[in-house]
N, C-alpha and C. Protein backbone atom coordinates (compact mmCIF):
# COMPACT_ATOMS: atom_id res chain seq x y z
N UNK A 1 -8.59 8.74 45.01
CA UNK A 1 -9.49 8.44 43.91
C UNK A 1 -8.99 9.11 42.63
N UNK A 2 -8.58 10.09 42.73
CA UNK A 2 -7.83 11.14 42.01
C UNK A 2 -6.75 10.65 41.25
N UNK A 3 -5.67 9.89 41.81
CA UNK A 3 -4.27 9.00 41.38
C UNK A 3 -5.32 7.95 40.64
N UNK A 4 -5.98 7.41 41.29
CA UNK A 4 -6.38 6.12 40.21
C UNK A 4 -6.99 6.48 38.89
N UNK A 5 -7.43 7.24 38.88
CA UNK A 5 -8.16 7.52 37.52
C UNK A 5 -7.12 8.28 36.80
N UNK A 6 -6.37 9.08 37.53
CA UNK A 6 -4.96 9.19 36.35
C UNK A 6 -3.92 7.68 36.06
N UNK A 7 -4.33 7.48 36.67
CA UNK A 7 -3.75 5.90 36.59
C UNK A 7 -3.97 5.24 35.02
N UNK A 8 -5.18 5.22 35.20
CA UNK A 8 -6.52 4.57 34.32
C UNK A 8 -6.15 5.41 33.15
N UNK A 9 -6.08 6.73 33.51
CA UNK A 9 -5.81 7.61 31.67
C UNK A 9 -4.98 7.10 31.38
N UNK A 10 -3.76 6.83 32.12
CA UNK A 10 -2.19 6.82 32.08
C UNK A 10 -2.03 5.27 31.00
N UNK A 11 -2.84 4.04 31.43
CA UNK A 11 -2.61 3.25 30.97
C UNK A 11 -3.61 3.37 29.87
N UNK A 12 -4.74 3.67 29.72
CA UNK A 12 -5.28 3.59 28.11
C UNK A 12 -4.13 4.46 27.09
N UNK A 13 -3.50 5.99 27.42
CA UNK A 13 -2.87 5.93 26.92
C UNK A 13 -1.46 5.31 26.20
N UNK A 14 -1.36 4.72 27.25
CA UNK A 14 0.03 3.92 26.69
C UNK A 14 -0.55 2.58 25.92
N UNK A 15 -1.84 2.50 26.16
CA UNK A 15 -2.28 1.01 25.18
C UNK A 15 -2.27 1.64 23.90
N UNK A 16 -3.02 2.81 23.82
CA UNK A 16 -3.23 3.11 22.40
C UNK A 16 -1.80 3.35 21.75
N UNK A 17 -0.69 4.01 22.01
CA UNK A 17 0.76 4.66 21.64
C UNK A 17 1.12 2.82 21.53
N UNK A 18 1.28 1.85 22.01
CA UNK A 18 1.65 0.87 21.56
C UNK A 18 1.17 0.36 20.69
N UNK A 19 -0.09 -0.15 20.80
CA UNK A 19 -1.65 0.02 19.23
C UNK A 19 -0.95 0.74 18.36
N UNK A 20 -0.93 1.72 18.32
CA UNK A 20 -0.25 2.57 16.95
C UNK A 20 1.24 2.41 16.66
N UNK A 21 1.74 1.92 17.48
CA UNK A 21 3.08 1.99 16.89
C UNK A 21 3.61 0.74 16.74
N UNK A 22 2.72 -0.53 17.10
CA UNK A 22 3.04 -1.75 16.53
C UNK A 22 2.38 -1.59 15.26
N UNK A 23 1.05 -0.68 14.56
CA UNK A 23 0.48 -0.84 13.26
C UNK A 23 1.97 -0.30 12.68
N UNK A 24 2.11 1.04 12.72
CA UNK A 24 2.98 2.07 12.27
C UNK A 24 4.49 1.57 11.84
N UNK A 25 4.69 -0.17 12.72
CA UNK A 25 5.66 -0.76 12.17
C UNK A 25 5.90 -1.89 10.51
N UNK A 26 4.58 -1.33 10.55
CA UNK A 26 4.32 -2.43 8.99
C UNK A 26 4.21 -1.29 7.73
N UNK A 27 5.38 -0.43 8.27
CA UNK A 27 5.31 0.48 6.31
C UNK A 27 6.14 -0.45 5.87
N UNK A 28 6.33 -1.68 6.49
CA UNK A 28 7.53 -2.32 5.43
C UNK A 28 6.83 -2.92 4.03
N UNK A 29 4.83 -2.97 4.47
CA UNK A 29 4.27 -3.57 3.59
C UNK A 29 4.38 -2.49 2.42
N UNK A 30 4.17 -1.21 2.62
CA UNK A 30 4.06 -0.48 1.81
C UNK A 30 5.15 -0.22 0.78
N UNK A 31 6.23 -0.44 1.31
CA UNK A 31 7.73 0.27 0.89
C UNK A 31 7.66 -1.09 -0.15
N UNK A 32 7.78 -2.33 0.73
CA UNK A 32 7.96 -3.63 -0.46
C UNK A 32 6.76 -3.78 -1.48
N UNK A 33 5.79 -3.52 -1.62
CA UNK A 33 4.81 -3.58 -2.50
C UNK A 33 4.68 -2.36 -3.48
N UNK A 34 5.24 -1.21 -2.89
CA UNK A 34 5.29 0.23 -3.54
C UNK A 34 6.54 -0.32 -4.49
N UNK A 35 7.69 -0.37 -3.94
CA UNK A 35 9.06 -0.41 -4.57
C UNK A 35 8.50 -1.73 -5.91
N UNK A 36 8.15 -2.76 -5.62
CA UNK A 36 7.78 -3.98 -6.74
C UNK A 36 7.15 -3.63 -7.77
N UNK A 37 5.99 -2.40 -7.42
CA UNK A 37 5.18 -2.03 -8.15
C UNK A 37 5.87 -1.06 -8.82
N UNK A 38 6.24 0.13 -8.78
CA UNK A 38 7.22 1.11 -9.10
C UNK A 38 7.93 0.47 -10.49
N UNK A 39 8.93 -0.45 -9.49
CA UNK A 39 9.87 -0.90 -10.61
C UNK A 39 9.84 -1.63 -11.65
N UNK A 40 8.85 -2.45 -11.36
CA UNK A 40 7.75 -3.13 -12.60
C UNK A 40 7.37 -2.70 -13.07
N UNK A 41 6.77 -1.45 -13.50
CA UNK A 41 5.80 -0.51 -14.31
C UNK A 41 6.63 0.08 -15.14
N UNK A 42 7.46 0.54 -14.61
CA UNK A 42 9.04 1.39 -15.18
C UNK A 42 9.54 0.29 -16.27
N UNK A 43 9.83 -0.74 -15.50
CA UNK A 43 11.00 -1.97 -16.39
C UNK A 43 9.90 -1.91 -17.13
N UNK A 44 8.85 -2.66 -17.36
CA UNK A 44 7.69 -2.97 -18.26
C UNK A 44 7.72 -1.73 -19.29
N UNK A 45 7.84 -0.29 -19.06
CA UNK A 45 7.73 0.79 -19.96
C UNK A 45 9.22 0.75 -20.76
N UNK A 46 10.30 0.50 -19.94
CA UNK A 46 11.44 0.33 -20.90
C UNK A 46 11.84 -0.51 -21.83
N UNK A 47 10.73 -1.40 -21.31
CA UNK A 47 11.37 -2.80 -21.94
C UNK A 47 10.61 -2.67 -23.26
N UNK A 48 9.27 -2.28 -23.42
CA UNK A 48 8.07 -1.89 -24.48
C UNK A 48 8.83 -0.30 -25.53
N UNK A 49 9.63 0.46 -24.81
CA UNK A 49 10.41 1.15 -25.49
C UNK A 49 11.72 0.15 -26.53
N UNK A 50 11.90 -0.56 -25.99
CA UNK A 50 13.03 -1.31 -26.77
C UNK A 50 12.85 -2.55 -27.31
N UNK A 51 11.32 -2.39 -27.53
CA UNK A 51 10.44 -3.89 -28.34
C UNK A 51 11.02 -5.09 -28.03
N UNK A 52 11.15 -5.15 -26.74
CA UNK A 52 11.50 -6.75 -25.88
C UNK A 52 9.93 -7.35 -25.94
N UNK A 53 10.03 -8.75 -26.41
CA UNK A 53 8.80 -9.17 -26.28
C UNK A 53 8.17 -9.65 -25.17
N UNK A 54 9.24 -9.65 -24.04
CA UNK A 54 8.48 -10.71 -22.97
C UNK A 54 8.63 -8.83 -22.02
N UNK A 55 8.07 -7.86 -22.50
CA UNK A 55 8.59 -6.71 -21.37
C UNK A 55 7.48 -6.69 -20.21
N UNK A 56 6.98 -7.80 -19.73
CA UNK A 56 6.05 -7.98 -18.87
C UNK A 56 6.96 -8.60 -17.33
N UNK A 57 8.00 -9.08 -17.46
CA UNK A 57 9.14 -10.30 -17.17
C UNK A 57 9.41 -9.50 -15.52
N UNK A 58 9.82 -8.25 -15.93
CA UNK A 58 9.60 -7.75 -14.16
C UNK A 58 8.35 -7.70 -13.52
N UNK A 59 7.04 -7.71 -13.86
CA UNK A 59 5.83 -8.60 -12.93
C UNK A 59 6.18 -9.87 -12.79
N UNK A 60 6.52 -10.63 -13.31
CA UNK A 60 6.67 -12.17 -13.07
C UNK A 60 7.22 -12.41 -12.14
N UNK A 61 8.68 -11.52 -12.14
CA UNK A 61 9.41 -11.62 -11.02
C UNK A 61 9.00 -11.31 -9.71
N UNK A 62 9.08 -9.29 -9.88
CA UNK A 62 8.88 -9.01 -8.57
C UNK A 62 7.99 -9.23 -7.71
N UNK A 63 6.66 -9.32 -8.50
CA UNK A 63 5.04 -9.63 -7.63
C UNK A 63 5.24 -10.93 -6.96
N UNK A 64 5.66 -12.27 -7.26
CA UNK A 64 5.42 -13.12 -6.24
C UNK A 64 7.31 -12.82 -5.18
N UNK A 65 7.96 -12.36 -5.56
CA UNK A 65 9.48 -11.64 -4.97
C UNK A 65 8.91 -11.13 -3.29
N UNK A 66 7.69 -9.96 -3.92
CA UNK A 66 6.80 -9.11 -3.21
C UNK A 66 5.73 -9.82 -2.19
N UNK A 67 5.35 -10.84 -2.51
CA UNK A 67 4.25 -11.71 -1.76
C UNK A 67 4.93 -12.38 -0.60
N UNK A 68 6.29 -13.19 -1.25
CA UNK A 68 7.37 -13.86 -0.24
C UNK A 68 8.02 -12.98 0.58
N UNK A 69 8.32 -11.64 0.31
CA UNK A 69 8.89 -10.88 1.30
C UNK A 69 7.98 -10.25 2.29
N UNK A 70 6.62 -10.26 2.14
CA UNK A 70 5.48 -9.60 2.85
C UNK A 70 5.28 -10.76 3.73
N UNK A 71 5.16 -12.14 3.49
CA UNK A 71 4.76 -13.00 4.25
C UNK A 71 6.12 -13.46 5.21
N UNK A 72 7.24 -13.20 5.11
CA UNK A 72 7.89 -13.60 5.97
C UNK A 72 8.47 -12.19 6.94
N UNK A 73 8.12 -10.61 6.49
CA UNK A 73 7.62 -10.31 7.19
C UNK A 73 6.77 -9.95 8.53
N UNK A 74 5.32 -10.41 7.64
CA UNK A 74 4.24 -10.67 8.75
C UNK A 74 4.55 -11.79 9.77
N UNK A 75 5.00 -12.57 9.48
CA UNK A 75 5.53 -13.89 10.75
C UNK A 75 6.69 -13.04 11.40
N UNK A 76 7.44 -12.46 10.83
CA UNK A 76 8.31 -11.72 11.92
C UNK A 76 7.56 -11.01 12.92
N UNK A 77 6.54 -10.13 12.10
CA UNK A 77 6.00 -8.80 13.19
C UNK A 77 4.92 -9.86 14.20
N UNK A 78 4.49 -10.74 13.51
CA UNK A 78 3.39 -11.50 14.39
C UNK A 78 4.09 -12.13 15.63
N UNK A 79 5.07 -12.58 15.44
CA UNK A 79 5.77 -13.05 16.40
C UNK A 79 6.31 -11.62 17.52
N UNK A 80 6.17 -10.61 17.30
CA UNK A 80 6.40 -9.75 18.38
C UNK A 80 5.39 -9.33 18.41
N UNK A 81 4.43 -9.12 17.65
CA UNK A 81 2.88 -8.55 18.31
C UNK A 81 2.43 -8.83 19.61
N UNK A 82 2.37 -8.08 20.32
CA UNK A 82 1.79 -7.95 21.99
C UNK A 82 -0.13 -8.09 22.15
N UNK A 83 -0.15 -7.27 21.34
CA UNK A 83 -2.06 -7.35 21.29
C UNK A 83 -2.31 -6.83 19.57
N UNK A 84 -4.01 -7.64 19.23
CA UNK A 84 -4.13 -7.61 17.87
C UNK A 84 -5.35 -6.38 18.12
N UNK A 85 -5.03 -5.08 17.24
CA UNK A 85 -6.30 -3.88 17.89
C UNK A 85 -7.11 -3.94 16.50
N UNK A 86 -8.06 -3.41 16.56
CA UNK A 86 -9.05 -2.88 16.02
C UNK A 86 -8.75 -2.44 14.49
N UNK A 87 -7.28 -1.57 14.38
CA UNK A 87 -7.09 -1.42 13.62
C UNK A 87 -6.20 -2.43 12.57
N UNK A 88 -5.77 -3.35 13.44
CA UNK A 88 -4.86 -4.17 12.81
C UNK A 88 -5.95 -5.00 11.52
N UNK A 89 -7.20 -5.40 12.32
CA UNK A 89 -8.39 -5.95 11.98
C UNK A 89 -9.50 -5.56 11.08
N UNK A 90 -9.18 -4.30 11.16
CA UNK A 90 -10.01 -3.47 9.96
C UNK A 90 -8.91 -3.20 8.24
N UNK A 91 -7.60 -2.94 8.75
CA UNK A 91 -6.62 -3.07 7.79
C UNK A 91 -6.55 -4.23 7.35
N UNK A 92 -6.73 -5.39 7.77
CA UNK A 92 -6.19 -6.71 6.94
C UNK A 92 -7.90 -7.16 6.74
N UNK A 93 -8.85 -6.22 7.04
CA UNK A 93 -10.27 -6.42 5.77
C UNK A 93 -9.61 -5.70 4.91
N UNK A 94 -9.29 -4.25 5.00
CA UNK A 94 -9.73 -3.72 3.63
C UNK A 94 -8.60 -4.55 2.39
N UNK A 95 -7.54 -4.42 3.09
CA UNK A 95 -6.01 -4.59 2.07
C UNK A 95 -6.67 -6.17 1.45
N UNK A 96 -7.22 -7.11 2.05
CA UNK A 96 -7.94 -8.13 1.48
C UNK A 96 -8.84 -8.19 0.79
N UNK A 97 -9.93 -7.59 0.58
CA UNK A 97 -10.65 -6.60 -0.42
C UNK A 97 -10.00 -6.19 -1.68
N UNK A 98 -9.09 -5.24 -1.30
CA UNK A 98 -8.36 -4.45 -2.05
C UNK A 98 -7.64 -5.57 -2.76
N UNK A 99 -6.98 -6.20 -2.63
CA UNK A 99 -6.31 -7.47 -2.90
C UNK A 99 -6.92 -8.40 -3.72
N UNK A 100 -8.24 -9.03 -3.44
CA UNK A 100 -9.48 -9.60 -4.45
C UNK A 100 -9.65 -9.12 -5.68
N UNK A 101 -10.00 -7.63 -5.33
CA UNK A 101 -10.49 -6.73 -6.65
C UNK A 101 -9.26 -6.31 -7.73
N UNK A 102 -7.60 -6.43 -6.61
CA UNK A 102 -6.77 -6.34 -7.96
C UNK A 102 -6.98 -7.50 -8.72
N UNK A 103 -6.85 -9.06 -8.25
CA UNK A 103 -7.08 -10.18 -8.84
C UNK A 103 -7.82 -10.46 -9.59
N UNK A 104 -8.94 -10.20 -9.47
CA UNK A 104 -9.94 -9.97 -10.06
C UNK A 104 -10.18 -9.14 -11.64
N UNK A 105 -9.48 -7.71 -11.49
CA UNK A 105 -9.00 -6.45 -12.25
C UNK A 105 -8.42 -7.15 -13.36
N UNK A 106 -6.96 -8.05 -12.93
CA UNK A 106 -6.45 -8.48 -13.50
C UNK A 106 -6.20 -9.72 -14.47
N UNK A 107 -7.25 -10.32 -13.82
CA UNK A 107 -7.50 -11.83 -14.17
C UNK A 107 -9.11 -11.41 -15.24
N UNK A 108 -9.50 -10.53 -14.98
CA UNK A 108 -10.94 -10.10 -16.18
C UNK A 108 -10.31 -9.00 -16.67
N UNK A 109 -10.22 -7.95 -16.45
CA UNK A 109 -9.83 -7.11 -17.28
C UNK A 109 -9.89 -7.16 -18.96
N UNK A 110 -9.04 -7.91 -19.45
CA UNK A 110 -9.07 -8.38 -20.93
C UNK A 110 -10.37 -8.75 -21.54
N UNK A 111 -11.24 -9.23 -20.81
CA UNK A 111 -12.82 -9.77 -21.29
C UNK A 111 -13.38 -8.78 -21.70
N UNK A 112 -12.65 -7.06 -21.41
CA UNK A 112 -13.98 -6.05 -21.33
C UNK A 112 -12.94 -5.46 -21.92
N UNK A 113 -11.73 -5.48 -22.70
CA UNK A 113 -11.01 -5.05 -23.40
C UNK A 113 -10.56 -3.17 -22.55
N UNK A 114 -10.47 -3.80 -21.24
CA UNK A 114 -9.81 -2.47 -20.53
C UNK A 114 -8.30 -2.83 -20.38
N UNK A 115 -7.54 -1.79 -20.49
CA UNK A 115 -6.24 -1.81 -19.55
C UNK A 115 -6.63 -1.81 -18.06
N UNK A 116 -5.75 -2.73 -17.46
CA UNK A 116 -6.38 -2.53 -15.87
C UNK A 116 -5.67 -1.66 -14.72
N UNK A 117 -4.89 -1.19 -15.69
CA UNK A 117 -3.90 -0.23 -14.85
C UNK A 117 -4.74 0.45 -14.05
N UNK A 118 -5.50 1.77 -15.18
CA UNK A 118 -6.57 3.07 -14.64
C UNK A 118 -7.38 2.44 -13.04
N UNK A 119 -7.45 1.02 -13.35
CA UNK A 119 -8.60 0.34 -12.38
C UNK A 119 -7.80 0.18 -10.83
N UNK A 120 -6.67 -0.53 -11.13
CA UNK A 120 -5.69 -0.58 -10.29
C UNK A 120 -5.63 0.51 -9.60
N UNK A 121 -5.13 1.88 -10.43
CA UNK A 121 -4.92 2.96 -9.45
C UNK A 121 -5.95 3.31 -8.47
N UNK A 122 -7.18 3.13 -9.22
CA UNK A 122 -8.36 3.90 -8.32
C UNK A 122 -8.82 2.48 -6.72
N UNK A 123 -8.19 1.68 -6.97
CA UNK A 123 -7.71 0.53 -5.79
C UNK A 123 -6.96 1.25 -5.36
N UNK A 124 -5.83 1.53 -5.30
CA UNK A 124 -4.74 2.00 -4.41
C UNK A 124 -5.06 2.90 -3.94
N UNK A 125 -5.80 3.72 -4.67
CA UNK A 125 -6.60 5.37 -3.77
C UNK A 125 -7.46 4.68 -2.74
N UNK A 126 -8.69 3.88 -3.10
CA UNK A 126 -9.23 3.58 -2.11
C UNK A 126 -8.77 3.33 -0.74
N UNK A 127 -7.37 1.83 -1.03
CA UNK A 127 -6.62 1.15 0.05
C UNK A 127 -5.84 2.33 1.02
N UNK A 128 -5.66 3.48 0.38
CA UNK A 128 -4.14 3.95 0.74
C UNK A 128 -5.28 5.30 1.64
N UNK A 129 -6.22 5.49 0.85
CA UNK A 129 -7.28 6.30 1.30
C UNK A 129 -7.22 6.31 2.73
N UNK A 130 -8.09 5.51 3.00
CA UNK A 130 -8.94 5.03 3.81
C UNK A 130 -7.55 4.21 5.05
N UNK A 131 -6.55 3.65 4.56
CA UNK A 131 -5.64 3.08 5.45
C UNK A 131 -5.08 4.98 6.35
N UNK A 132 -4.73 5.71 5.43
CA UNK A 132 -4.09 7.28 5.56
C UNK A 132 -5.28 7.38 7.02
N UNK A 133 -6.04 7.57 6.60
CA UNK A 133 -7.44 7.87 7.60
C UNK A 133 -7.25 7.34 9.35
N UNK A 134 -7.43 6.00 9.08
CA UNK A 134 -7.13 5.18 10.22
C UNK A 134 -6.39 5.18 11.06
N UNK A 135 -5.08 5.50 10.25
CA UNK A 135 -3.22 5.61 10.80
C UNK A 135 -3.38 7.23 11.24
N UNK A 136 -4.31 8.07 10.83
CA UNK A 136 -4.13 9.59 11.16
C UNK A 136 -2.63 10.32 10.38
N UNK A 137 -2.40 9.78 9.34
CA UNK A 137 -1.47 9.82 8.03
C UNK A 137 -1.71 10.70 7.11
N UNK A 138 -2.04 11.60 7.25
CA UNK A 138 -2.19 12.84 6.10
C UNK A 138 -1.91 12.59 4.73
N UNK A 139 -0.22 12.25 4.41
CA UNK A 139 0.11 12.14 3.33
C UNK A 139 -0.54 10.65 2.86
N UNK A 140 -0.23 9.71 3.55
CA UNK A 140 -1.28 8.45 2.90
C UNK A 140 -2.49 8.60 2.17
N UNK A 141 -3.38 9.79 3.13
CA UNK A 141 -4.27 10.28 2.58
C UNK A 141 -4.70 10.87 1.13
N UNK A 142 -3.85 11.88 1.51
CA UNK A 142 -3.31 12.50 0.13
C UNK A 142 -3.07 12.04 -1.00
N UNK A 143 -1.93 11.27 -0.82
CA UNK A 143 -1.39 10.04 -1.92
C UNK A 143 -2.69 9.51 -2.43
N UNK A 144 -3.79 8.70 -1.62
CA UNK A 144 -4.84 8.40 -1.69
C UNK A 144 -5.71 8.87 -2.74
N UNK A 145 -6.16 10.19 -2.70
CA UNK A 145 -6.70 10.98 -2.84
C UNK A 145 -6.09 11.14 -4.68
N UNK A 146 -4.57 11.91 -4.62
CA UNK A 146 -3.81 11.88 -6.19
C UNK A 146 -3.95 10.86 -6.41
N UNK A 147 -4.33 9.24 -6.11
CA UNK A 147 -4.24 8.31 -7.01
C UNK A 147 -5.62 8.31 -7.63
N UNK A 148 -6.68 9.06 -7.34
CA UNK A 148 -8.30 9.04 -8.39
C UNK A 148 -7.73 10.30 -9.38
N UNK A 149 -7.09 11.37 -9.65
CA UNK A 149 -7.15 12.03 -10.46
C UNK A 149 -6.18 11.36 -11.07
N UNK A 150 -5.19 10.93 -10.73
CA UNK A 150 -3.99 10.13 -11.98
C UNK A 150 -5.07 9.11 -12.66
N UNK A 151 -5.63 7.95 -11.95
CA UNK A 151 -6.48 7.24 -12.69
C UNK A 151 -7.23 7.67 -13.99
N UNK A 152 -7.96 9.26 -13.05
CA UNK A 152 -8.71 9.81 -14.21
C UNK A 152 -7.96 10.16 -15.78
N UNK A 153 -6.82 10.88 -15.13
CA UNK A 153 -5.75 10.81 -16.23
C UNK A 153 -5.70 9.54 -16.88
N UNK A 154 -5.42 8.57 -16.59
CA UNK A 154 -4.92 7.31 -16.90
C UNK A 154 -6.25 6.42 -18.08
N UNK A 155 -7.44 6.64 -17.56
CA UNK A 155 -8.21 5.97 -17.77
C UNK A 155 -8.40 7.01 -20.02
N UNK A 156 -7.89 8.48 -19.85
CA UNK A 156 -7.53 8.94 -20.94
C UNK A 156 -6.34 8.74 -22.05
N UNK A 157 -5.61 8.05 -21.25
CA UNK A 157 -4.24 8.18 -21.91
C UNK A 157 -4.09 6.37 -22.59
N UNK A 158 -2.94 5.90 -23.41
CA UNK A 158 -2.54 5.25 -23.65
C UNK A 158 -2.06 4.14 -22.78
N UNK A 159 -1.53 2.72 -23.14
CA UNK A 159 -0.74 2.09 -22.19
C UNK A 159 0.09 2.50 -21.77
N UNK A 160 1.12 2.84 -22.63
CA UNK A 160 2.82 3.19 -22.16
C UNK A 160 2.62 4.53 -21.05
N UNK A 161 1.73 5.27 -20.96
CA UNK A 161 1.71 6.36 -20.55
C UNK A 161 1.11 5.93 -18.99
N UNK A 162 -0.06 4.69 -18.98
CA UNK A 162 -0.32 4.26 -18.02
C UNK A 162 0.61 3.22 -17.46
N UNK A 163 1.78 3.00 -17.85
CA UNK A 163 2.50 2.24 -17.00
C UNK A 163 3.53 3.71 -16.23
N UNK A 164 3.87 4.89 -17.07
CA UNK A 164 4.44 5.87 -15.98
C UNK A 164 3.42 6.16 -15.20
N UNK A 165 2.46 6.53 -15.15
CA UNK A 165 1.09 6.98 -14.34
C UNK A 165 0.84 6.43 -13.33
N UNK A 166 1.16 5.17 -13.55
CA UNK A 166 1.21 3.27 -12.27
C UNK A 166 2.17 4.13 -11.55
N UNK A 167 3.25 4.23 -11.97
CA UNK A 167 4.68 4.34 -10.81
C UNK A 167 3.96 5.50 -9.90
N UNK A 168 4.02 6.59 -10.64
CA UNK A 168 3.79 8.21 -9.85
C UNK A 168 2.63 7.57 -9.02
N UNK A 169 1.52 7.22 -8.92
CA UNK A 169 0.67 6.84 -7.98
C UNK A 169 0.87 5.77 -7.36
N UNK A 170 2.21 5.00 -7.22
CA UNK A 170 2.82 4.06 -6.37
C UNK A 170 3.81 5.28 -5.79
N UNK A 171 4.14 5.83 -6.31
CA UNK A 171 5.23 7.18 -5.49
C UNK A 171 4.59 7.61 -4.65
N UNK A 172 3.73 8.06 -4.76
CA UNK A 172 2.66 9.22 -4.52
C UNK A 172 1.86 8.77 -2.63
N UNK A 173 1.34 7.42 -3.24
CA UNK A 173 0.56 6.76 -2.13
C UNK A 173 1.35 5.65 -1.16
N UNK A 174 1.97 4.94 -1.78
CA UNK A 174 2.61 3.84 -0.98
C UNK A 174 4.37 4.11 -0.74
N UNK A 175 5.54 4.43 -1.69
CA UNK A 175 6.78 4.53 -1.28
C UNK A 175 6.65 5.97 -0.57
N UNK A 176 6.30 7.06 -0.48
CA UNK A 176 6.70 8.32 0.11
C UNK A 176 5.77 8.20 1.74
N UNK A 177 4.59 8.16 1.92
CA UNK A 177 3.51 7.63 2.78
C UNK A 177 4.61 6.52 3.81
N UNK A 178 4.80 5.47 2.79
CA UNK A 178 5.73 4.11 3.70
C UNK A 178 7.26 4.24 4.49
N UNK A 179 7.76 5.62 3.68
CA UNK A 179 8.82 6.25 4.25
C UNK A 179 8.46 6.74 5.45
N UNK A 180 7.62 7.90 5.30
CA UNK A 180 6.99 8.82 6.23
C UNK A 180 6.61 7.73 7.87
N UNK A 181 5.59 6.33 7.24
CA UNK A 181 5.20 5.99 8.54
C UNK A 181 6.09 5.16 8.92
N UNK A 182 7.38 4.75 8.44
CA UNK A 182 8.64 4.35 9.03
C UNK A 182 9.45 5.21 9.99
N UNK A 183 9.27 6.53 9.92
CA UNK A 183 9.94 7.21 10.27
C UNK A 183 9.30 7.89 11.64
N UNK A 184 7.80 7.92 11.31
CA UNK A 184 6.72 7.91 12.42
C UNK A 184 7.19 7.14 13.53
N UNK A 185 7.28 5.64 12.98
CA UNK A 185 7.48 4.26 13.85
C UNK A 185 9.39 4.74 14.29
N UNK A 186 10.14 4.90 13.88
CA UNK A 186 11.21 5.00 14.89
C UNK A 186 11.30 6.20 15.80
N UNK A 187 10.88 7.38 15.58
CA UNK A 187 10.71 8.01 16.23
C UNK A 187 10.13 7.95 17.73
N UNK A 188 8.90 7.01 17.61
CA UNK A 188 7.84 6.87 18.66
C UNK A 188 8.63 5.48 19.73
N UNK A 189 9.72 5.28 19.15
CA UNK A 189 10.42 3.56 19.64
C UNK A 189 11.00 4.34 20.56
């Protein structure tokens, strides 16, 4: 009776260590959406340093660049996904959410004569928050967490200053975090 119920631990544990380490294989979302975002904010600040008129031209690019590389992605990982858990299901609410309200941010924003950067960041705190939480990710957390005081910063400062402010809280929460749970995920392989 004894063997079977270690049995029984034996296999919930190995469900959950697979559960987590098939999530733990999608920092690729983070790294490609961090890196797009990053480098867009940056180009956009250089380009506004050197009075280019179109210095908006790296969003144009990289964001739908970023959408096509996430979606052919996800058909990769879906196609090896073994089982869909709990968490997979609670992450693709929030990041969809999160996802609305940038659209949203961005597509009104101008009506209320805000920059939507400040707004943006305090999205990414939420997403990166609350994702950190789930994954048992500390630094996600964290990152999370520095992206409401940069906002706060942000929501004080100028544009140009809120397009460096964008990057550091894309550093902060999604490329360093997306490293980290890449590195989580080969380790655990």
């Amino acid at each position: 009776m004894e063997n079977n119920q270690q049995q029984h631990l034996d296999l919930i544990a190995e469900m959950i260590n697979t559960a987590r380490s098939e999530f733990n294989d999608r920092s690729f979302i983070y790294l490609i959406w961090g890196w797009a975002v990053f480098i867009a904010s940056l180009s956009q600040f250089a380009m506004i340093k050197m009075n280019m008129e179109y210095n908006f031209i790296g969003w144009a690019i990289l964001m739908p660049l970023a959408a096509v590389a996430q979606m052919i992605g996800l058909r990769k990982q879906k196609r090896k996904e073994r089982i869909k858990t709990m968490i997979d299901k609670v992450s693709g609410y929030l990041w969809t959410a999160c996802g609305v309200c940038f659209g949203i941010t961005l597509f009104s924003g101008n009506l209320l004569q805000l920059n939507a950067y400040p707004v943006l960041i305090l999205l990414y705190g939420i997403g990166t928050f609350v994702s950190g939480g789930i994954m048992d990710l500390k630094p996600m957390v964290i990152g999370g967490a520095c992206c409401w005081v940069i906002a706060l910063v942000a929501f004080h400062t100028g544009f140009e200053i809120q397009l460096l402010l964008l990057a550091l809280s894309i550093m902060v929460s999604y490329i360093i975090p997306g490293y980290i749970l890449k590195n989580r995920f080969r380790q655990n392989v």
